[in-house]
Protein backbone atom coordinates (compact mmCIF):
# COMPACT_ATOMS: atom_id res chain seq x y z
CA UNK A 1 110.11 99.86 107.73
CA UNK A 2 113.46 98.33 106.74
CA UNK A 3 113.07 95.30 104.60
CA UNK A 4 115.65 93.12 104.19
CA UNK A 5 115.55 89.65 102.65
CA UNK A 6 116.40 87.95 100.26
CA UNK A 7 116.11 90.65 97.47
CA UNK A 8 118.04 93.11 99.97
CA UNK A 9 121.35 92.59 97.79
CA UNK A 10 119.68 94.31 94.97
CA UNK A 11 119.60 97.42 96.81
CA UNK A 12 121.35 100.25 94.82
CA UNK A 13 123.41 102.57 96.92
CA UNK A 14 121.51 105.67 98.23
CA UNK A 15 118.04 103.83 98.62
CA UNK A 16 117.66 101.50 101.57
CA UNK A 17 114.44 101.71 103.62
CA UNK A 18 111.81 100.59 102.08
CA UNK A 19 108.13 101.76 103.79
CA UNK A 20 104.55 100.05 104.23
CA UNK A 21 101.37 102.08 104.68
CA UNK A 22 100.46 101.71 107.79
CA UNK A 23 96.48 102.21 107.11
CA UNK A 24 93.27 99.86 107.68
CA UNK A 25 91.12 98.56 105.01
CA UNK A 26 88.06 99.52 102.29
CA UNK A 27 86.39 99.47 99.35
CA UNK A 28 87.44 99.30 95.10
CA UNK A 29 86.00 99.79 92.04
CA UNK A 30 85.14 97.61 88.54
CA UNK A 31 85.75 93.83 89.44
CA UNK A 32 87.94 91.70 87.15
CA UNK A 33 88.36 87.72 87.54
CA UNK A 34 91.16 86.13 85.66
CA UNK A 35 92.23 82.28 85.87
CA UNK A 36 93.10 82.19 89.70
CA UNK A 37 92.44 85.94 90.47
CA UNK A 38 89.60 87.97 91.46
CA UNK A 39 90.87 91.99 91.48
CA UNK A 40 89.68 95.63 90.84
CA UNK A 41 90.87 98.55 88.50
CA UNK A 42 91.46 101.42 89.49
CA UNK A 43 93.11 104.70 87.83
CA UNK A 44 95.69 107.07 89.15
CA UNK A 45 93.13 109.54 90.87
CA UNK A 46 90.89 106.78 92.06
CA UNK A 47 93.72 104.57 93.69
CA UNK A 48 94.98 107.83 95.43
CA UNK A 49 91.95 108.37 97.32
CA UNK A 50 91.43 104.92 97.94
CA UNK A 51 95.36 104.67 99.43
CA UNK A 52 94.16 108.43 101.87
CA UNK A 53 90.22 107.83 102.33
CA UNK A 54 90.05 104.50 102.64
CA UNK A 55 93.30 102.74 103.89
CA UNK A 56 94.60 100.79 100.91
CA UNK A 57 98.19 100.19 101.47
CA UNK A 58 100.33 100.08 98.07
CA UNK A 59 102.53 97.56 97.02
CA UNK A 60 104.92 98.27 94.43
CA UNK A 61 105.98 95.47 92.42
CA UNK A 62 109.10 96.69 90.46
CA UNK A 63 112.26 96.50 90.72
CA UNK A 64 114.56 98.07 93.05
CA UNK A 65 116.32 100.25 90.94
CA UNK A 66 112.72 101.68 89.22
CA UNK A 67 111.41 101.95 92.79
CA UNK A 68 114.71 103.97 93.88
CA UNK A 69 114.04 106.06 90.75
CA UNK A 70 110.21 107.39 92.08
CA UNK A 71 107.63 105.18 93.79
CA UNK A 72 103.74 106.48 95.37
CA UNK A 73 104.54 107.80 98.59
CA UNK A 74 104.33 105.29 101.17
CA UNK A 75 105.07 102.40 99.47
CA UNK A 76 106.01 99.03 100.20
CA UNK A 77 108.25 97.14 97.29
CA UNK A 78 108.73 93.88 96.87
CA UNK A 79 109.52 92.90 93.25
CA UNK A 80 107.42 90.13 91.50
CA UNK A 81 110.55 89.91 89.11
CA UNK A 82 114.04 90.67 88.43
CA UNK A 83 114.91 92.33 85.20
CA UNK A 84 118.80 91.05 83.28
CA UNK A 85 120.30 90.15 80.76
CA UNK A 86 118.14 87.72 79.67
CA UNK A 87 115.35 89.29 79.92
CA UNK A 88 112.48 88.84 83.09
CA UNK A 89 112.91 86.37 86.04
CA UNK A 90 110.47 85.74 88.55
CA UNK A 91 111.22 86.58 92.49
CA UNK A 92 111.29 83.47 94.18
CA UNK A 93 110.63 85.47 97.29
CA UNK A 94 108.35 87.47 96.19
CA UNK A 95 105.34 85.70 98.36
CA UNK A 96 107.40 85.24 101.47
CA UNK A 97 108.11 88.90 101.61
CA UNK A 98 104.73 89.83 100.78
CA UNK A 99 103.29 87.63 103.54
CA UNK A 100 106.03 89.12 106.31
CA UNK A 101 105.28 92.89 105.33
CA UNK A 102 101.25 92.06 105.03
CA UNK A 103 100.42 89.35 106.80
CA UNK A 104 96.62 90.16 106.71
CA UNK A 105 95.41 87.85 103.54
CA UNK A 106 92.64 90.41 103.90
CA UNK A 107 94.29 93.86 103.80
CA UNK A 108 93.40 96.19 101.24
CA UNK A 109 96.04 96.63 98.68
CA UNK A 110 96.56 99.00 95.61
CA UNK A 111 99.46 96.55 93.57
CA UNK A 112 101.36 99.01 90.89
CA UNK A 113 104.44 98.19 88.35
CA UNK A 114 105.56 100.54 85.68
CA UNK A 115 102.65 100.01 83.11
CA UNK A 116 100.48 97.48 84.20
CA UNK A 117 101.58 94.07 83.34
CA UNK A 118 103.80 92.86 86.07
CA UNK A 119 101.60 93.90 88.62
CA UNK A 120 98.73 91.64 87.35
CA UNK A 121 101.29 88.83 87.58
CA UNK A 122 101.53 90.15 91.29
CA UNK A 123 98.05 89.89 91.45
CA UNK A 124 97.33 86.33 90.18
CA UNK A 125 99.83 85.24 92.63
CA UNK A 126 98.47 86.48 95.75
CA UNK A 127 94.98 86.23 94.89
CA UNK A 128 96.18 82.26 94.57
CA UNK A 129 97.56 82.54 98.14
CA UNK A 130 94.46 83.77 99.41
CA UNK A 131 94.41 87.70 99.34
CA UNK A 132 91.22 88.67 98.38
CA UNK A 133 91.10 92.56 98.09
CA UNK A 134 93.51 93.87 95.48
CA UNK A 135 93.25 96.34 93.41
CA UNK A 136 95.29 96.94 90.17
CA UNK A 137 96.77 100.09 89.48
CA UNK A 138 95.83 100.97 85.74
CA UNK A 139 98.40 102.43 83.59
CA UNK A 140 101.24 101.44 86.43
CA UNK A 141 103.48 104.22 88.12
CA UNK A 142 103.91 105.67 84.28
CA UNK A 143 100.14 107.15 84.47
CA UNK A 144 100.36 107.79 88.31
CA UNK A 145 103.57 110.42 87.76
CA UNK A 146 102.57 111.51 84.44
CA UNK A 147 99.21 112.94 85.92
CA UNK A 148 101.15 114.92 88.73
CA UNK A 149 100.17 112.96 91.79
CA UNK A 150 102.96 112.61 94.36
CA UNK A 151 106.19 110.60 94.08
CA UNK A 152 108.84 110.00 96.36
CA UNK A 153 112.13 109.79 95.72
C-alpha cells in the first residue's frame, strides 16, 4: 500500500511504499490502563506470533527515516512525531492517517517505536479515539532486531 499524505514529503529517497498487514483480528497478553488508554504488553517473540497466528497488524510509529532504516516486516508507518532540531514534535496527522490505513476502531494492532516510549504516546491517542485492542511492543524495534526476528529493509 502506497501512503501518501501529509507526512509523504518526509519520505527519504529510496523508500516509498509503505505496507499494512493485511490480517484479521485476536487476542494479547498482560493488560495495562493508563489515563485515557487501556493496552497490552507484549515482547518481541510474543508480538511476532501474535502479528502470524493471530492477525495483529503492526503499526510502526517512527519516523520515516528510522522506518527506511529496518521496520517488522509488513508494517504500516505512520509517525506519532517528527524528530528536529528542536527536539520532538507531534504529527498533526498522525490520527487521520491512522484512521484511512485502519479504519476498523476494532482491529488488532501491535504499535512499535524504537524503545518504547513514543509508541505509548501512539497508544493513548488512539485508545482516546476509540481503538480498543492495542498492544504495545515492549522494548520497541531495538529489542525486536536485537533478538534476530525479521526486518525489512
Amino acid at each position: 500500500m502506497l501512503m501518501r499524505g501529509a507526512f509523504s514529503r518526509h519520505f527519504p529517497k529510496g523508500c516509498h511504499t509503505l505496507r499494512a498487514n493485511t490480517r484479521g483480528v485476536g487476542a494479547a497478553r498482560s493488560l495495562h490502563v493508563t489515563s485515557a488508554a487501556q493496552y497490552n504488553d507484549a515482547m518481541p517473540a510474543e508480538a511476532q506470533q501474535l502479528l502470524n497466528d493471530e492477525g495483529y497488524k503492526y503499526l510502526d510509529v517512527r519516523t520515516v527515516e528510522e522506518y527506511c532504516a529496518g521496520h517488522v516486516p509488513s508494517a504500516a508507518n505512520v509517525p506519532v512525531v517528527f524528530l528536529g532540531a528542536g527536539g520532538m514534535s507531534p504529527n498533526p496527522a498522525f490520527l487521520s492517517e491512522v484512521q484511512r490505513v485502519f479504519p476498523q476502531k476494532d482491529e488488532s494492532l501491535v504499535v512499535g517505536c524504537k524503545s518504547g516510549r513514543r509508541s505509548l504516546m501512539a497508544i493513548d491517542v488512539l485508545s482516546q479515539a476509540g481503538y480498543s485492542n492495542l498492544v504495545n511492543l515492549t522494548g520497541g524495534f531495538d529489542l525486536w532486531a536485537g533478538q534476530g526476528l525479521p526486518v525489512e529493509k
